[in-house]
Protein backbone atom coordinates (compact mmCIF):
# COMPACT_ATOMS: atom_id res chain seq x y z
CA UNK A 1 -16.33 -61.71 -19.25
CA UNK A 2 -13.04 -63.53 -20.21
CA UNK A 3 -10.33 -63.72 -18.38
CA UNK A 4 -7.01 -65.27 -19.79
CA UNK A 5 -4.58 -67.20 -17.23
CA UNK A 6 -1.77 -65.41 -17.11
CA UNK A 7 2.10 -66.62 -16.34
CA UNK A 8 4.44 -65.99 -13.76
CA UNK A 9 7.86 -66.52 -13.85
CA UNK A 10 10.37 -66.07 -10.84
CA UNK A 11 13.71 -64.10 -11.32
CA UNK A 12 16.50 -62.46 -9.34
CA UNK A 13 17.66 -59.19 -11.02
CA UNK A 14 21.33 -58.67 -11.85
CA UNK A 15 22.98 -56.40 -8.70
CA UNK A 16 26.39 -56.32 -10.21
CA UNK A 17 29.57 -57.53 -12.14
CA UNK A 18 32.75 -58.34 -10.98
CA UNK A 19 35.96 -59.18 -12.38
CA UNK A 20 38.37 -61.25 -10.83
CA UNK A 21 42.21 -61.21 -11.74
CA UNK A 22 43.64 -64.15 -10.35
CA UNK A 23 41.24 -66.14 -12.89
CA UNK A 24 40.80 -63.26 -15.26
CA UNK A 25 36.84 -63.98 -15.41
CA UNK A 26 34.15 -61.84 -14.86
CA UNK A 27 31.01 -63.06 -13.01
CA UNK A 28 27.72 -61.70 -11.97
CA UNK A 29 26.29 -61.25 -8.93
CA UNK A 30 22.10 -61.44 -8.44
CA UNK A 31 19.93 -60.23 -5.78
CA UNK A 32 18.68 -62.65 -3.21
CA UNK A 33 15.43 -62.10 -3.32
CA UNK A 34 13.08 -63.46 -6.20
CA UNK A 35 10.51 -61.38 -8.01
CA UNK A 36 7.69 -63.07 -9.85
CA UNK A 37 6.65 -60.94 -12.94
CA UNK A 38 4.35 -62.02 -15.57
CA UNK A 39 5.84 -63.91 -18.43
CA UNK A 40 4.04 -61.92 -21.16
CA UNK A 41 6.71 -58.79 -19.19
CA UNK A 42 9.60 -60.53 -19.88
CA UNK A 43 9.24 -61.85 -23.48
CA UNK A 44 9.44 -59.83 -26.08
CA UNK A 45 8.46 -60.96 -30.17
CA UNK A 46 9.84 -59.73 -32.61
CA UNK A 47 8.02 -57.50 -35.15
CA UNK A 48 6.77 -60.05 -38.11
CA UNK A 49 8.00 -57.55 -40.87
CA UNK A 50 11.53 -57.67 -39.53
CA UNK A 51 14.45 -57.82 -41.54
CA UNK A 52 16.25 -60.82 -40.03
CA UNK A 53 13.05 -63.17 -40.04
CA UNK A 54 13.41 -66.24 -41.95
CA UNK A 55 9.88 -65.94 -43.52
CA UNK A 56 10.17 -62.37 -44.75
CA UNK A 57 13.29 -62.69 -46.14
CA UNK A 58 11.92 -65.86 -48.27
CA UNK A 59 8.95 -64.47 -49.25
CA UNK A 60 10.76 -61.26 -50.90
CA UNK A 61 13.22 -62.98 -52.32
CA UNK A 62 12.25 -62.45 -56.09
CA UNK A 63 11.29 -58.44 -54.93
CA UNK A 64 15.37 -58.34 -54.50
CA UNK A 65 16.21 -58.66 -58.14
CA UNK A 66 15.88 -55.02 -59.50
CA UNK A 67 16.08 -54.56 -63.73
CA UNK A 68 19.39 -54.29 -65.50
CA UNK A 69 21.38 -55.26 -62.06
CA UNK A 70 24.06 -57.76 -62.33
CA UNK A 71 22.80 -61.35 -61.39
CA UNK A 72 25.35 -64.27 -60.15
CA UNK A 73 23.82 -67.35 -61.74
CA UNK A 74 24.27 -70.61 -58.75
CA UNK A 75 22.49 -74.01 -60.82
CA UNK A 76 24.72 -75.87 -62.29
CA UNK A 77 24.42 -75.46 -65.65
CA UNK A 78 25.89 -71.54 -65.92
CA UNK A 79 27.44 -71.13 -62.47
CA UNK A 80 29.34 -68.28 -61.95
CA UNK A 81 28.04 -67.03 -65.21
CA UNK A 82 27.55 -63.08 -64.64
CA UNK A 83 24.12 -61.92 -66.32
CA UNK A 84 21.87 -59.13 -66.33
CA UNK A 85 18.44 -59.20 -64.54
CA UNK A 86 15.70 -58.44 -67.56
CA UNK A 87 12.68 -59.12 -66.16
CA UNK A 88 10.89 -60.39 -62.62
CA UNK A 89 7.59 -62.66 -62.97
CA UNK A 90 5.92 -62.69 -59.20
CA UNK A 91 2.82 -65.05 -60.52
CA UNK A 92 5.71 -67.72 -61.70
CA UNK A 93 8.47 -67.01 -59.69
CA UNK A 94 10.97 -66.47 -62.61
CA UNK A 95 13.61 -63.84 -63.33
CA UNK A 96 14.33 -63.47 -66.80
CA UNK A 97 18.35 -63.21 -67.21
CA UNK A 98 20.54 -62.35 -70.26
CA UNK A 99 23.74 -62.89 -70.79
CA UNK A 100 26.54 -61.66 -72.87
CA UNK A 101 27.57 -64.49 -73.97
CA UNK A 102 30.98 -63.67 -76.21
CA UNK A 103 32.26 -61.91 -72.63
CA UNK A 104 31.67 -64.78 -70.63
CA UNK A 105 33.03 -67.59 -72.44
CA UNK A 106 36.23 -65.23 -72.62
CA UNK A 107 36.14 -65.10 -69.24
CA UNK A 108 35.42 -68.96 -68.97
CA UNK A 109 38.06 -70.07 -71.69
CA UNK A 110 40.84 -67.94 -71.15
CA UNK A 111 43.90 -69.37 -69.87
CA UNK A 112 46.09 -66.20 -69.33
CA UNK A 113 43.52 -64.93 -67.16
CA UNK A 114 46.26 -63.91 -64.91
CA UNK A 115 48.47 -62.60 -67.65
CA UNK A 116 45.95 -60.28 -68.92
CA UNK A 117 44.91 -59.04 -65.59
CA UNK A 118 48.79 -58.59 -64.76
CA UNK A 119 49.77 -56.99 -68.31
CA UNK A 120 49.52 -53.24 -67.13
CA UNK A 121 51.01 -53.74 -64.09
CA UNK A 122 55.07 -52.45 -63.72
CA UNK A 123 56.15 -55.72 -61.80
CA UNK A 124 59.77 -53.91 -62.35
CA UNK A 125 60.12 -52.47 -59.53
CA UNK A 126 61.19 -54.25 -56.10
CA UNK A 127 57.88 -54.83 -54.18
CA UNK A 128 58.54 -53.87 -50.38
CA UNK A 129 59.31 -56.81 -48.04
CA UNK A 130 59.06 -56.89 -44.45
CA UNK A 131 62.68 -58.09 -42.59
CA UNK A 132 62.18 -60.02 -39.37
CA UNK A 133 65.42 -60.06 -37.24
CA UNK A 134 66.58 -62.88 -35.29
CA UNK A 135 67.16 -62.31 -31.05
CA UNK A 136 70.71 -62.64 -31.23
CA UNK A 137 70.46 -59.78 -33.92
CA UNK A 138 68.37 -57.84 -32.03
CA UNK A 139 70.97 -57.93 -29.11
């Protein structure tokens, strides 16, 4: 028969918090008296198919890109360029991305961006401002 060692660990339980308002802290009060509780208790893992683990989220990395969703291109050849996601290839670890090219170099080489975003826009009419007041004419 095998028997595995197990760990203790010694803790005093929380009894209580306070708050004090001279020094606007709080602070915690434990019991006096120390338990000892196995340490396989007190820790807890976390599940390996969780959604905040580092290796999951790695390893299903090219199972994010879903076909004909918008793709954000980040190398440094086409960054920023806006494509759409053709194709995913697992063995390689490729996503096939196309572009539409006339739309994005319009976007690229435009310099009245702004103007053409603004054109439709009434800028006519007074845009509401907030007035602060000086103290002496708030008296």
């Amino acid at each position: 028969m095998c028997t595995a060692s197990t760990a203790f660990v010694s803790l005093n339980r929380l009894k209580d918090v306070y708050f004090d308002s001279k020094s606007h802290q709080y602070y915690k009060v434990y019991n006096e008296e120390s338990e000892m509780l196995p340490l396989a208790m007190i820790m807890r893992r976390r599940d390996p198919t969780h959604y905040l683990n580092m290796n999951h989220r790695c390893n299903s990395l090219l199972h994010s890109f879903k076909e004909s969703s918008l793709a954000l291109c980040m190398n440094t050849q086409l960054f920023g360029v806006m494509g759409v996601v053709q194709g995913v290839d697992t063995m390689r670890n490729n996503v096939r991305v196309s572009f539409d090219r006339e739309a994005e170099e319009a976007k690229v080489h435009d310099p009245f961006l702004g103007v053409t975003a603004l054109k439709d826009q009434d800028l006519s009419k007074e845009l509401p401002t907030k007035r602060y007041y000086s103290d002496s004419q708030i008296e």
